[in-house]
C-alpha atoms as a PDB file:
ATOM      1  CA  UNK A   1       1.594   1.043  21.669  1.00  0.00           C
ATOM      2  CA  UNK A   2      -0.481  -2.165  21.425  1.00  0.00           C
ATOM      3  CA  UNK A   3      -4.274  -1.893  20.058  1.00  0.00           C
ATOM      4  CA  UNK A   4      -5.315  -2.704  23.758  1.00  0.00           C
ATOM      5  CA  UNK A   5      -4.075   0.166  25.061  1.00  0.00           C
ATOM      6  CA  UNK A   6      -5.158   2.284  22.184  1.00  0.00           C
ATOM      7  CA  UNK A   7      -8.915   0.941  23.056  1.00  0.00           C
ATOM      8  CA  UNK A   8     -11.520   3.690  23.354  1.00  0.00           C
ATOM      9  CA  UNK A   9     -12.753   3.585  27.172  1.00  0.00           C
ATOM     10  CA  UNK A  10     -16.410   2.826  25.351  1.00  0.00           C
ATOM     11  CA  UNK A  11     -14.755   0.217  23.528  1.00  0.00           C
ATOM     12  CA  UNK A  12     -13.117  -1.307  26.129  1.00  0.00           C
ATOM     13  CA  UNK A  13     -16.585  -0.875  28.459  1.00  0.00           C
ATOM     14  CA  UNK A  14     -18.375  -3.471  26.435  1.00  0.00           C
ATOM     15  CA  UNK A  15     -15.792  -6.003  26.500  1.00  0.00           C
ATOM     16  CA  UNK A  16     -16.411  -5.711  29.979  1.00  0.00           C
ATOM     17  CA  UNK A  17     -20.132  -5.996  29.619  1.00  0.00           C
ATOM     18  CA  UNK A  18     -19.476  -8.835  27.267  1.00  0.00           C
ATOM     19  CA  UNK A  19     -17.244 -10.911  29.552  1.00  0.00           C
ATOM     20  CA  UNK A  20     -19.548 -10.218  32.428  1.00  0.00           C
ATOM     21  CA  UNK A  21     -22.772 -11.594  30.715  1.00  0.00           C
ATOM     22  CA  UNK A  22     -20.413 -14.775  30.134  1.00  0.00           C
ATOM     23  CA  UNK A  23     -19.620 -15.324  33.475  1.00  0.00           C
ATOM     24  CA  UNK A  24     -22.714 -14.305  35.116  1.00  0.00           C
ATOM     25  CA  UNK A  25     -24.566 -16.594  32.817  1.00  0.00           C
ATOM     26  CA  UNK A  26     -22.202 -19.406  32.830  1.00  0.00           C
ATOM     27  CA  UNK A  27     -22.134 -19.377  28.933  1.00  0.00           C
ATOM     28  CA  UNK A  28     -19.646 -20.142  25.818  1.00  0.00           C
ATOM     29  CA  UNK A  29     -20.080 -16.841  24.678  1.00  0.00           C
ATOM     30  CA  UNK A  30     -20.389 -13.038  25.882  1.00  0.00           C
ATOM     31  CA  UNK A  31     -21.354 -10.217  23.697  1.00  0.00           C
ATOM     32  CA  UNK A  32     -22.238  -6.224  23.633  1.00  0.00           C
ATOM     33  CA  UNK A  33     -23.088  -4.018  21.141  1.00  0.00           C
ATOM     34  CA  UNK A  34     -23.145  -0.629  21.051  1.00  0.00           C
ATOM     35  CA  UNK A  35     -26.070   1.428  19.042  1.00  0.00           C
ATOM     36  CA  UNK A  36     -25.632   5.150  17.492  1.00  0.00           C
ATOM     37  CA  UNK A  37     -26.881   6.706  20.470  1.00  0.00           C
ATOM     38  CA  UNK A  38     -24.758   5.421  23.153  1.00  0.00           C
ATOM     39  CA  UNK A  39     -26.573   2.336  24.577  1.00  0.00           C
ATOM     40  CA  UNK A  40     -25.399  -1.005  25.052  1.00  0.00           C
ATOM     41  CA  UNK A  41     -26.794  -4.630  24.481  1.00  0.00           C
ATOM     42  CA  UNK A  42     -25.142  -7.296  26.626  1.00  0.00           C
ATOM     43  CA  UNK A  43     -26.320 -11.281  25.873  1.00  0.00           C
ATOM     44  CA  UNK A  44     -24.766 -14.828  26.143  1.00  0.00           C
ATOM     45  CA  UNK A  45     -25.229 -17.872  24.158  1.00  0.00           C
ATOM     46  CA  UNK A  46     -28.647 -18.876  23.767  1.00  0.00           C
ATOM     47  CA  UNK A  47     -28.382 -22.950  23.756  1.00  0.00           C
ATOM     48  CA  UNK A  48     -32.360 -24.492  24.144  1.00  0.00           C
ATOM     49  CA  UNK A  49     -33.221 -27.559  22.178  1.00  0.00           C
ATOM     50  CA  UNK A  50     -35.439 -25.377  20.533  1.00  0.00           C
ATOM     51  CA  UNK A  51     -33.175 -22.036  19.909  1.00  0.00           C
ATOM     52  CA  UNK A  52     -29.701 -21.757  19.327  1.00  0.00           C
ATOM     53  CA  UNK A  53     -27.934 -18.143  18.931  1.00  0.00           C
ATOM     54  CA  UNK A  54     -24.525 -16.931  19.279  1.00  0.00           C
ATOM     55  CA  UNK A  55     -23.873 -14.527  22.088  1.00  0.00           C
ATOM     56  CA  UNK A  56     -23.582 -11.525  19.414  1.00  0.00           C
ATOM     57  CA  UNK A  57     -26.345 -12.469  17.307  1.00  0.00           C
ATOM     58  CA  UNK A  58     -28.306 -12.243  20.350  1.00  0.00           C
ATOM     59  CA  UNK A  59     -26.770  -8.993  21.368  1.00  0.00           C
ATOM     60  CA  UNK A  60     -27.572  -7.474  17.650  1.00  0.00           C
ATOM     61  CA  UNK A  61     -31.175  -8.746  17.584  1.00  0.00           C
ATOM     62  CA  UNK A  62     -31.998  -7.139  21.172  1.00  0.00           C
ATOM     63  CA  UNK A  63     -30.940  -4.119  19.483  1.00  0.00           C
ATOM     64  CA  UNK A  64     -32.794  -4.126  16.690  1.00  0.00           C
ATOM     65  CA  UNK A  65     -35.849  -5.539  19.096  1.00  0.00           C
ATOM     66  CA  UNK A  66     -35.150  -1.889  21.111  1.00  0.00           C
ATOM     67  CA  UNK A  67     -35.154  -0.004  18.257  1.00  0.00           C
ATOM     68  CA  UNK A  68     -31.796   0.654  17.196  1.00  0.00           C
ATOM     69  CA  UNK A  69     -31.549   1.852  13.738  1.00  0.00           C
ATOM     70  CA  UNK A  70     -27.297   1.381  13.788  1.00  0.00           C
ATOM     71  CA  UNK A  71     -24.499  -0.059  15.311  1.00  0.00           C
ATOM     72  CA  UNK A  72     -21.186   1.814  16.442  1.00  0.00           C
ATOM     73  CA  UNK A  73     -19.392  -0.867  17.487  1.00  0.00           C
ATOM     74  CA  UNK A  74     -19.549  -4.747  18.685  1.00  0.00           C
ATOM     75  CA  UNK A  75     -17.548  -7.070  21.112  1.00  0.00           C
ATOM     76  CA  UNK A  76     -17.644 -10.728  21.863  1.00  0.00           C
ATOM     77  CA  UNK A  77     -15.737 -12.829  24.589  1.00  0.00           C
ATOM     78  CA  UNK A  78     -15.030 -16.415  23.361  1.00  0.00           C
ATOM     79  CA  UNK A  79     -12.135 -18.779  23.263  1.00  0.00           C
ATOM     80  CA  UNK A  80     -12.512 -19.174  19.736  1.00  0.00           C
ATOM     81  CA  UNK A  81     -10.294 -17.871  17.268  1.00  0.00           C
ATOM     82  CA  UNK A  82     -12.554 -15.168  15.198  1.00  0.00           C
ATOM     83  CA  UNK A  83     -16.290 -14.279  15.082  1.00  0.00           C
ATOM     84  CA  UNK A  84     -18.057 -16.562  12.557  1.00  0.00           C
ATOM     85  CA  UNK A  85     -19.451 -15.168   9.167  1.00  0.00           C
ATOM     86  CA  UNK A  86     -22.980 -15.541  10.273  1.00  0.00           C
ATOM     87  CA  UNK A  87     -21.819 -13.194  13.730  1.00  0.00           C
ATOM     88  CA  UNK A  88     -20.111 -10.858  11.683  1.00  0.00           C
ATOM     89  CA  UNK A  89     -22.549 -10.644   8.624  1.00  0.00           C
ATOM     90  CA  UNK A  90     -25.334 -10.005  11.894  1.00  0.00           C
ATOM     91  CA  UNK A  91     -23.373  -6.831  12.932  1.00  0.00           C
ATOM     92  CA  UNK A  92     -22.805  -5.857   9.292  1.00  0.00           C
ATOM     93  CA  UNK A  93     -27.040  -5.876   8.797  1.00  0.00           C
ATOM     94  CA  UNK A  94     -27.334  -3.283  11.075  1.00  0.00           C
ATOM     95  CA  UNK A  95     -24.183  -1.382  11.735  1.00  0.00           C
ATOM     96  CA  UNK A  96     -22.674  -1.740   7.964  1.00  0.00           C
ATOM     97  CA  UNK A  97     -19.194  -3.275   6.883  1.00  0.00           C
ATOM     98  CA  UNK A  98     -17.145  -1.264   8.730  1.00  0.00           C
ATOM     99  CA  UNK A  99     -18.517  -1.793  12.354  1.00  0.00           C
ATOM    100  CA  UNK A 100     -15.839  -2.905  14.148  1.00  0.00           C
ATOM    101  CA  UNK A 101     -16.390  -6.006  15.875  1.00  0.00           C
ATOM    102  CA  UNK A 102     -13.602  -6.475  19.051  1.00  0.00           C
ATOM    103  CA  UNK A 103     -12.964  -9.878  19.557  1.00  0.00           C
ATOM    104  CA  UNK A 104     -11.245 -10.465  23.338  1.00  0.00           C
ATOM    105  CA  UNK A 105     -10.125 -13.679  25.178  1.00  0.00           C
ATOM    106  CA  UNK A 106     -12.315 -15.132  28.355  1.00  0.00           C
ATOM    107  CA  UNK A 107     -10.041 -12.669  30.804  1.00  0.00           C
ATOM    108  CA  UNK A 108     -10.897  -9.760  28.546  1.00  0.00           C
ATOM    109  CA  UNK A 109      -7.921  -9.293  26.470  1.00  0.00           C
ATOM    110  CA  UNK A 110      -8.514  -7.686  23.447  1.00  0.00           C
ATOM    111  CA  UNK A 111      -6.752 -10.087  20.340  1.00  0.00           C
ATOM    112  CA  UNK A 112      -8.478  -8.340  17.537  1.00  0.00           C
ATOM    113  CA  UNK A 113     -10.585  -5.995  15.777  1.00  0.00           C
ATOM    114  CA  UNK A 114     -12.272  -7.322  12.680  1.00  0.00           C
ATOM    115  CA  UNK A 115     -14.476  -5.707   9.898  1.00  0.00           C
ATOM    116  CA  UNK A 116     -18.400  -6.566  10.107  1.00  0.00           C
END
């Protein structure tokens, strides 16, 4: 059985938040997180002159802005080919190292699950 179809239906919910926030806001990037209660935190790329921030950095610190105290799991939507160290080492801050973080191509695909 491949690890998509192995995906937790929470799992594979915020991979669908993720790649909506991307298309919705026209951005590089989707992410969600999910905190240890149960609730989500979908962002995009944040790309002003002044600010720049990586859909899941942006994701983590709106959870940590809310209140969340840990992370269960992550996901990002991108084209590239892994979540950067500064992405992953964002997710490992709050959820520890090993928050999985479920990286998935722009039509949702899930190609891998990484360690914070």
């Amino acid at each position: 059985m491949s690890e998509a179809a192995q995906l937790d239906p929470e799992d594979r919910k915020i991979i669908t938040l993720a790649r909506s926030a991307r298309a919705r806001n026209s951005v590089a990037e989707g992410a969600a997180v999910r905190d240890e209660t149960g609730r989500t935190y979908v962002a995009g790329t944040v790309a002003l002159d002044s600010l720049k921030l990586s859909a899941l950095r942006t994701a983590v610190a709106m959870a940590v802005a809310s209140g969340a105290t840990s992370l269960e799991a992550a996901a990002v939507v991108t084209e590239a080919e892994s979540a950067s160290d500064e992405d992953r080492a964002a997710v490992r801050d709050l959820g520890g190292a090993g928050t999985p973080v479920l990286l998935a191509g722009l039509d949702g695909t899930l190609r891998a699950t990484l360690p914070a």
